[in-house]
C-alpha atoms as a PDB file:
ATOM      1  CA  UNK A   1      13.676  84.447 -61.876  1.00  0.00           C
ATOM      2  CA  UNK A   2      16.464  82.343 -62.028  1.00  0.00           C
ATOM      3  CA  UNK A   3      16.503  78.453 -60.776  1.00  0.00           C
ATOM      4  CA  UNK A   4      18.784  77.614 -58.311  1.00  0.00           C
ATOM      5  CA  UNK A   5      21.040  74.611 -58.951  1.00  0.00           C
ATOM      6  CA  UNK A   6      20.307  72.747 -55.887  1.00  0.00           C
ATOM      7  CA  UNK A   7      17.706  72.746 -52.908  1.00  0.00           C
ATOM      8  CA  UNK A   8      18.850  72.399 -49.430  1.00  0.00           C
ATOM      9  CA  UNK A   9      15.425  70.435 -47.307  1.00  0.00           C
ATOM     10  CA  UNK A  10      14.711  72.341 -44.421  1.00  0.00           C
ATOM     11  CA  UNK A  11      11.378  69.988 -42.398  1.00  0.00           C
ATOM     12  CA  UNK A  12       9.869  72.513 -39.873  1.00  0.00           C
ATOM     13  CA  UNK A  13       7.028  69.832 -39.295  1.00  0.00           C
ATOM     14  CA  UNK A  14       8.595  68.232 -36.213  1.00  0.00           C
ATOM     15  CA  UNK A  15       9.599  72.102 -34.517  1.00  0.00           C
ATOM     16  CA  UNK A  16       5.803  73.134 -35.111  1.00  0.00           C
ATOM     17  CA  UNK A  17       4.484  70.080 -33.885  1.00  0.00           C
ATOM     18  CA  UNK A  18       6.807  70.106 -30.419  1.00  0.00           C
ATOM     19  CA  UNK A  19       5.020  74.108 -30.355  1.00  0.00           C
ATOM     20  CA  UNK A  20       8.361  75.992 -30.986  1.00  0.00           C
ATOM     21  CA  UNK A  21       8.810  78.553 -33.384  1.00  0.00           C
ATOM     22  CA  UNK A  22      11.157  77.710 -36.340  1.00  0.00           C
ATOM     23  CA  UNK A  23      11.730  81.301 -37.660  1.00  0.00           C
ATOM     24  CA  UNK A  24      15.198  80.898 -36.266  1.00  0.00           C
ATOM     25  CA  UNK A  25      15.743  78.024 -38.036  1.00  0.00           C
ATOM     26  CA  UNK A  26      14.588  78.954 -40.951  1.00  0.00           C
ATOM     27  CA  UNK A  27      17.342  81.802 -41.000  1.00  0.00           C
ATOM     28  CA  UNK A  28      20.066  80.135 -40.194  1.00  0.00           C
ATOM     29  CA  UNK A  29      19.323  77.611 -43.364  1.00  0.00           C
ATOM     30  CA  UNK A  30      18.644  81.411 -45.290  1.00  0.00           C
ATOM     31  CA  UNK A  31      21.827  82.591 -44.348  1.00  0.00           C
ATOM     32  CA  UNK A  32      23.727  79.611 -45.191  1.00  0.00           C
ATOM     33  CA  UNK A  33      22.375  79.103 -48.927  1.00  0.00           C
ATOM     34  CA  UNK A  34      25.399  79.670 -51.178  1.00  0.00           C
ATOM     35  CA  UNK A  35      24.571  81.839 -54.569  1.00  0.00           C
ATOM     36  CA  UNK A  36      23.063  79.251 -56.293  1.00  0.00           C
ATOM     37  CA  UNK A  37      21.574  77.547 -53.598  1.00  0.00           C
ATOM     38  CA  UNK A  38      17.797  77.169 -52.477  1.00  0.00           C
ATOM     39  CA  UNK A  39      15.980  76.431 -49.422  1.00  0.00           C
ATOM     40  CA  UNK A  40      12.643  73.437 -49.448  1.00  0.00           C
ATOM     41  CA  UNK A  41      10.728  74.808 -46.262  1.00  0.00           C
ATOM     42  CA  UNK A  42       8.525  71.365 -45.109  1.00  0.00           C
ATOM     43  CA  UNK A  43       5.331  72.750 -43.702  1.00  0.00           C
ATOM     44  CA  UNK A  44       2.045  71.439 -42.038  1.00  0.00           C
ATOM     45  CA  UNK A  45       0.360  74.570 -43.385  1.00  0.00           C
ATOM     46  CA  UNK A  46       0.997  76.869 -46.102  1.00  0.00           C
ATOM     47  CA  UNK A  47       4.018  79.848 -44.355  1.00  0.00           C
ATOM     48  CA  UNK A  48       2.330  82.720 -46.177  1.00  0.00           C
ATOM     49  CA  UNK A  49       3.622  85.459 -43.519  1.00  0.00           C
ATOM     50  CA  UNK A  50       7.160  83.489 -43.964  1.00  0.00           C
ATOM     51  CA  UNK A  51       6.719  84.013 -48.130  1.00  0.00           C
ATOM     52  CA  UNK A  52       5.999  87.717 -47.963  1.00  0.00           C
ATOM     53  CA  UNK A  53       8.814  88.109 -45.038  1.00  0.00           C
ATOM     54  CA  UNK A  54      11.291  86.720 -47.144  1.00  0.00           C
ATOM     55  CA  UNK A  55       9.561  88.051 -50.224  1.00  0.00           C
ATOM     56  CA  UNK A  56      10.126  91.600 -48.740  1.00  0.00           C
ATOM     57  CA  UNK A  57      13.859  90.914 -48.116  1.00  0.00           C
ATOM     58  CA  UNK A  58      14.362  90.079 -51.748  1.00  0.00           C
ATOM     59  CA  UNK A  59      13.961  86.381 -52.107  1.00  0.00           C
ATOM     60  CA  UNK A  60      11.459  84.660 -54.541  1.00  0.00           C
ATOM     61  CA  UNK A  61       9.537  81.528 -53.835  1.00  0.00           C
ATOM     62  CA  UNK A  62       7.668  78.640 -55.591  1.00  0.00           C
ATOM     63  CA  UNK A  63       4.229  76.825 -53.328  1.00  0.00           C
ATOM     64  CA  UNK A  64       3.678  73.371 -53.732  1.00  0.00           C
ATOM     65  CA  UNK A  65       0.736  71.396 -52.401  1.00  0.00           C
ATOM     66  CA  UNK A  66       2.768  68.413 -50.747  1.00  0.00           C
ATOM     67  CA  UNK A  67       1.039  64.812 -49.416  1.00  0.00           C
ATOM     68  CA  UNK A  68      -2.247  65.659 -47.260  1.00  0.00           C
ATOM     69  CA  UNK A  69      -1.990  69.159 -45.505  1.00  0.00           C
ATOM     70  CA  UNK A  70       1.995  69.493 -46.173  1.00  0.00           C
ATOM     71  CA  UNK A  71       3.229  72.182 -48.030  1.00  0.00           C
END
């Protein structure tokens, strides 16, 4: 597993929390990471169907407890 050289934040907190769905969102930061590029999902909960979704498609992931519930 290599590291990428830079993170791009992606805060789904506010989506969730106004009830929409922020798959799409999600892919659209995905599909706009350059090679050496990765994506920082903010979550109120841990995305376990989002890790194995994108774990399926080939990408490799890292959890971290963040402040309170955040992930």
């Amino acid at each position: 597993m290599s590291t990428p050289a830079s993170f791009k934040n992606l805060d789904v907190r506010p989506a969730l929390a106004r009830g929409e769905q922020p798959l799409g969102q999600i892919r659209r930061a995905v599909a706009g990471l350059a090679p050496d590029e990765g994506l920082r999902v903010l979550a109120p909960f841990l995305p376990s169907p989002l890790i194995e979704l994108l774990r399926n498609e080939g990408f490799e992931s890292r959890i971290e407890r963040g402040r309170g519930a955040d992930w």
